[in-house]
Structures are given as structure tokens and as C-alpha cells.
Protein backbone atom coordinates (compact mmCIF):
# COMPACT_ATOMS: atom_id res chain seq x y z
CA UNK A 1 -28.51 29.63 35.43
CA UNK A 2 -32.59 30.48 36.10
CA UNK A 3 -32.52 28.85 31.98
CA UNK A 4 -30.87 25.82 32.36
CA UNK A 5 -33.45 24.96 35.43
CA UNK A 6 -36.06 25.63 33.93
CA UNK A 7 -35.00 23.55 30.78
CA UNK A 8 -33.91 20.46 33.03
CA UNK A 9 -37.77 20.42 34.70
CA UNK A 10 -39.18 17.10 33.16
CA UNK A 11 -36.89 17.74 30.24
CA UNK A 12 -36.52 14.34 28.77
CA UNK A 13 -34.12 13.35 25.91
CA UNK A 14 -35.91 11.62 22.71
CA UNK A 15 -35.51 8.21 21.73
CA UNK A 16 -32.99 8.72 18.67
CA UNK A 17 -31.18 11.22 20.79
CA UNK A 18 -30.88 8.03 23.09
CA UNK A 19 -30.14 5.99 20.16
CA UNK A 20 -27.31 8.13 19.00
CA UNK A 21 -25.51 8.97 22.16
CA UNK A 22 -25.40 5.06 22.92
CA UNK A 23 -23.73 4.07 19.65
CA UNK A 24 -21.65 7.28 19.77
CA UNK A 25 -20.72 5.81 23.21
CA UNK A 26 -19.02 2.91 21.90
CA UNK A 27 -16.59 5.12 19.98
CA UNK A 28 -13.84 5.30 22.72
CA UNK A 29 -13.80 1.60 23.47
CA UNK A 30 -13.47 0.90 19.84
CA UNK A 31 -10.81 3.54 19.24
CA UNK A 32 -8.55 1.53 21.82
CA UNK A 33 -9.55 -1.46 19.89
CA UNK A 34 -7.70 -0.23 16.90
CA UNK A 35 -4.55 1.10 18.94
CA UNK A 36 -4.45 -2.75 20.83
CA UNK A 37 -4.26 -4.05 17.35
CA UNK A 38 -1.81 -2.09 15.84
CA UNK A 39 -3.96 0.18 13.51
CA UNK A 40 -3.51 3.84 13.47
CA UNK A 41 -4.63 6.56 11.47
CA UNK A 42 -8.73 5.33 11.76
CA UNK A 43 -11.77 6.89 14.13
CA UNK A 44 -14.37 5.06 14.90
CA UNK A 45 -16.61 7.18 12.19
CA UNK A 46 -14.80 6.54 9.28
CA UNK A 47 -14.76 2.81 10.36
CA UNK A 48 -18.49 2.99 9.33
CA UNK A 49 -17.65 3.29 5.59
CA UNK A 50 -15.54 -0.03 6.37
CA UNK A 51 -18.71 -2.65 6.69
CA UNK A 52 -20.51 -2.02 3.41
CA UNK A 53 -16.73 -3.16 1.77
CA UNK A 54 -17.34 -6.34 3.71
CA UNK A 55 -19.58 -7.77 0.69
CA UNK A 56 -17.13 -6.51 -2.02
CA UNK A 57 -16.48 -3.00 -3.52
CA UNK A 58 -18.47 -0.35 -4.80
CA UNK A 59 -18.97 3.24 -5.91
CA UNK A 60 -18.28 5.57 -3.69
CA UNK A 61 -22.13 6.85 -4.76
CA UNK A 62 -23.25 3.55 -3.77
CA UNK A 63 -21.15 3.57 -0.24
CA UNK A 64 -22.68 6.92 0.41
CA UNK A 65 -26.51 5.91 -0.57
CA UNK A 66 -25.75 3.10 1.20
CA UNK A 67 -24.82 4.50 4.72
CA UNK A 68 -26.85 7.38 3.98
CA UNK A 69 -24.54 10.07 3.79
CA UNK A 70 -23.43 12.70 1.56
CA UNK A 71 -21.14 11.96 -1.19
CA UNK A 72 -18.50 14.43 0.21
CA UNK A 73 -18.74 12.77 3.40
CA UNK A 74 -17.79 9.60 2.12
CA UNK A 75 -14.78 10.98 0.07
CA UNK A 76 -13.55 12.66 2.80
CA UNK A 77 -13.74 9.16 4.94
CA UNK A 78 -12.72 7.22 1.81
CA UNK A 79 -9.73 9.54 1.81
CA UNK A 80 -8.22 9.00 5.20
CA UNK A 81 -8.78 5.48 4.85
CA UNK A 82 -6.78 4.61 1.62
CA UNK A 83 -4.22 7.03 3.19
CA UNK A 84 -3.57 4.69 6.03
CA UNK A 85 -3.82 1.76 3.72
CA UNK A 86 -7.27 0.39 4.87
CA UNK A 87 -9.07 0.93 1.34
CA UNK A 88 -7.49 1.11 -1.83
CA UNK A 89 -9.90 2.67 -5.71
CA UNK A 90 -9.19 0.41 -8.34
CA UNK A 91 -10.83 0.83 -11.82
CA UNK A 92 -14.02 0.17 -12.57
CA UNK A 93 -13.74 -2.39 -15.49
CA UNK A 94 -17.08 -2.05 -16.73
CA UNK A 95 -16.37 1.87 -16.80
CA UNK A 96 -12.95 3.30 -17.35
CA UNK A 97 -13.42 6.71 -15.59
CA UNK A 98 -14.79 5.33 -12.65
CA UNK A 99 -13.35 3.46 -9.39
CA UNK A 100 -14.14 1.11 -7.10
CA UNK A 101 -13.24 1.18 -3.51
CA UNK A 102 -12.24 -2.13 -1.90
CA UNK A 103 -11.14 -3.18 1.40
CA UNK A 104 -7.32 -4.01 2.01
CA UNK A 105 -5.85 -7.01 3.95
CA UNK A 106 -5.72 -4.03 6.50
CA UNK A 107 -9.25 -2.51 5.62
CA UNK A 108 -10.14 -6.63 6.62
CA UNK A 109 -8.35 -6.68 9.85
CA UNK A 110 -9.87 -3.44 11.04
CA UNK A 111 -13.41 -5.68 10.25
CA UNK A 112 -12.40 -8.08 12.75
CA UNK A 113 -11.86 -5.41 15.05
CA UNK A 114 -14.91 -3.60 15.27
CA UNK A 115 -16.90 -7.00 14.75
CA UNK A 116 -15.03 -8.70 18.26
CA UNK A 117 -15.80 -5.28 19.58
CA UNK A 118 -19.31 -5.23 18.75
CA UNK A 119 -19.34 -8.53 20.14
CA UNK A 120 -17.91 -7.87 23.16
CA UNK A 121 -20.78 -4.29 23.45
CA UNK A 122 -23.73 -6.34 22.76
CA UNK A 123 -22.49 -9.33 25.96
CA UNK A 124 -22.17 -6.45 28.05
CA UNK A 125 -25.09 -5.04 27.00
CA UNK A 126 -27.05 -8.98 27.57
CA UNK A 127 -25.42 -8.18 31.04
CA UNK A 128 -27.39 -5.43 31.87
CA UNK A 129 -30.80 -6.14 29.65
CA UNK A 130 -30.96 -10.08 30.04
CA UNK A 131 -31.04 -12.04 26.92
CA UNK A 132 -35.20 -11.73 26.72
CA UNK A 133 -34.46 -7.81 26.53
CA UNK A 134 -31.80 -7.72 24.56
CA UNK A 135 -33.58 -10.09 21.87
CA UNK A 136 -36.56 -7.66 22.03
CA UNK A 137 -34.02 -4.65 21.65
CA UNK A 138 -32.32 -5.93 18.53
CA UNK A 139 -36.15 -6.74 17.15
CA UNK A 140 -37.05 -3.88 17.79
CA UNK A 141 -34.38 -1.94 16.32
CA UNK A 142 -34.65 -3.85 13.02
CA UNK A 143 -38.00 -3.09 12.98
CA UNK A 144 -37.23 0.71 13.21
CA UNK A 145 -34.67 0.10 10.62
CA UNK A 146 -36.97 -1.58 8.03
CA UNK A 147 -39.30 1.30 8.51
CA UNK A 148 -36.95 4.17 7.89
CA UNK A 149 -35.59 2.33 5.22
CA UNK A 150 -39.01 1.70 3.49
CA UNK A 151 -39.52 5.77 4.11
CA UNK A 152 -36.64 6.42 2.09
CA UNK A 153 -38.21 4.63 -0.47
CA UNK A 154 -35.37 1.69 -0.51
């Protein structure tokens, strides 16, 4: 017990740690968002690999350079998701051994799900923050977006 006191004196959690225990926050609230509509079988983090699809398919390399993950945690995702019919891997036609993994009419109503409900987080969030704070939030995260990204190198 002595520990944990002297850990919690002017112990204060970092920004990303911030930044990762709000979004992880949104999980349950979204997760009752898919039960309301009817959709079982998806978590909120495999709904990630959802909103790249939104543009059209790709490789499952691409999906996972794309949301910055490993290739095996894509799979995995990409995996459960065609299982419950929200993805299906079609051919590539410009190369036989490969596929490409596109949304489904379900994969698409799941979209509209976590968009409303991202919606619905950010006017609660202009609730709390005012719209002047929650414009300088969203700036401010795109900034810190940009930067990582340019990091990367991409």
C-alpha cells in the first residue's frame, strides 16, 4: 500500500494516455449501438478496420498500413468480420492470388452506426467543451495527426 501512495503523489497521466482512455471510453456506448441495431458478432475494435472500407476495398496490407497495425492484427479483425457477414474478400482482378476486402450491405450499416454514434460523442462532448473548445480540440488533434503521420514518413 506505502507503493501505490507514493506513486499517486503528483503522479499525472500523459496526454496520449488521456487520448487513449477517452476514445477507449466510447467503446461501451458504441457496443450498445450495434446491439440497438440489430448487429451482433462486432466490438467496437474491430469496427476500426470498418472506416478505411468506406472509400472502397483494399489489401488487407493496405488496411493494416493504413490503420497502422500489424498485418496479423488485421486478419484476425478481418476474420471475425466476414464471419458475421460485415466484410466479404473478393479477388483481386488485377492479381489472381490476391483479395480484396470490401464492406457488405451489413459492413455499410454498421458505418452508419458508429458515424450517428460519433455524432452523438462529439455533441456531448460540445456540451461540456463549448463549441470554441471543441473546434480548437479537433484542430488540434489533426494537427497531432498530420505530425505523426509525417513521422512515419506517409
Amino acid at each position: 500500500m506505502a507503493m501505490r501512495r507514493a506513486l499517486d503523489t503528483g503522479w499525472q497521466p500523459t496526454a496520449p494516455a488521456l487520448v487513449n482512455l477517452v476514445a477507449a471510453s466510447g467503446g461501451p456506448r458504441l457496443t450498445a449501438a450495434f446491439a440497438a441495431a440489430g448487429l451482433d458478432g462486432i466490438r467496437a475494435a474491430q469496427s476500426v478496420a470498418l472506416v478505411p472500407l468506406v472509400s472502397g476495398g483494399m489489401h488487407a496490407s493496405d488496411l493494416a498500413d493504413r490503420l497502422r497495425v500489424s498485418r496479423q492484427a488485421v486478419a484476425q479483425a478481418v476474420t471475425g468480420l466476414e464471419r458475421h457477414g460485415y466484410v466479404t474478400r473478393v479477388p483481386d482482378p488485377a492479381d489472381a492470388r490476391a483479395r480484396i476486402i470490401e464492406l457488405t450491405p451489413r459492413g455499410r450499416q454498421a458505418l452508419r452506426v458508429i458515424r450517428c454514434n460519433a455524432v452523438d460523442l462529439e455533441k456531448r462532448w460540445e456540451q461540456v467543451l463549448g463549441e470554441r473548445r471543441l473546434g480548437e480540440l479537433r484542430e488540434t488533434l489533426q494537427l497531432l495527426l498530420a505530425s505523426e503521420t509525417e513521422a512515419a514518413g506517409g
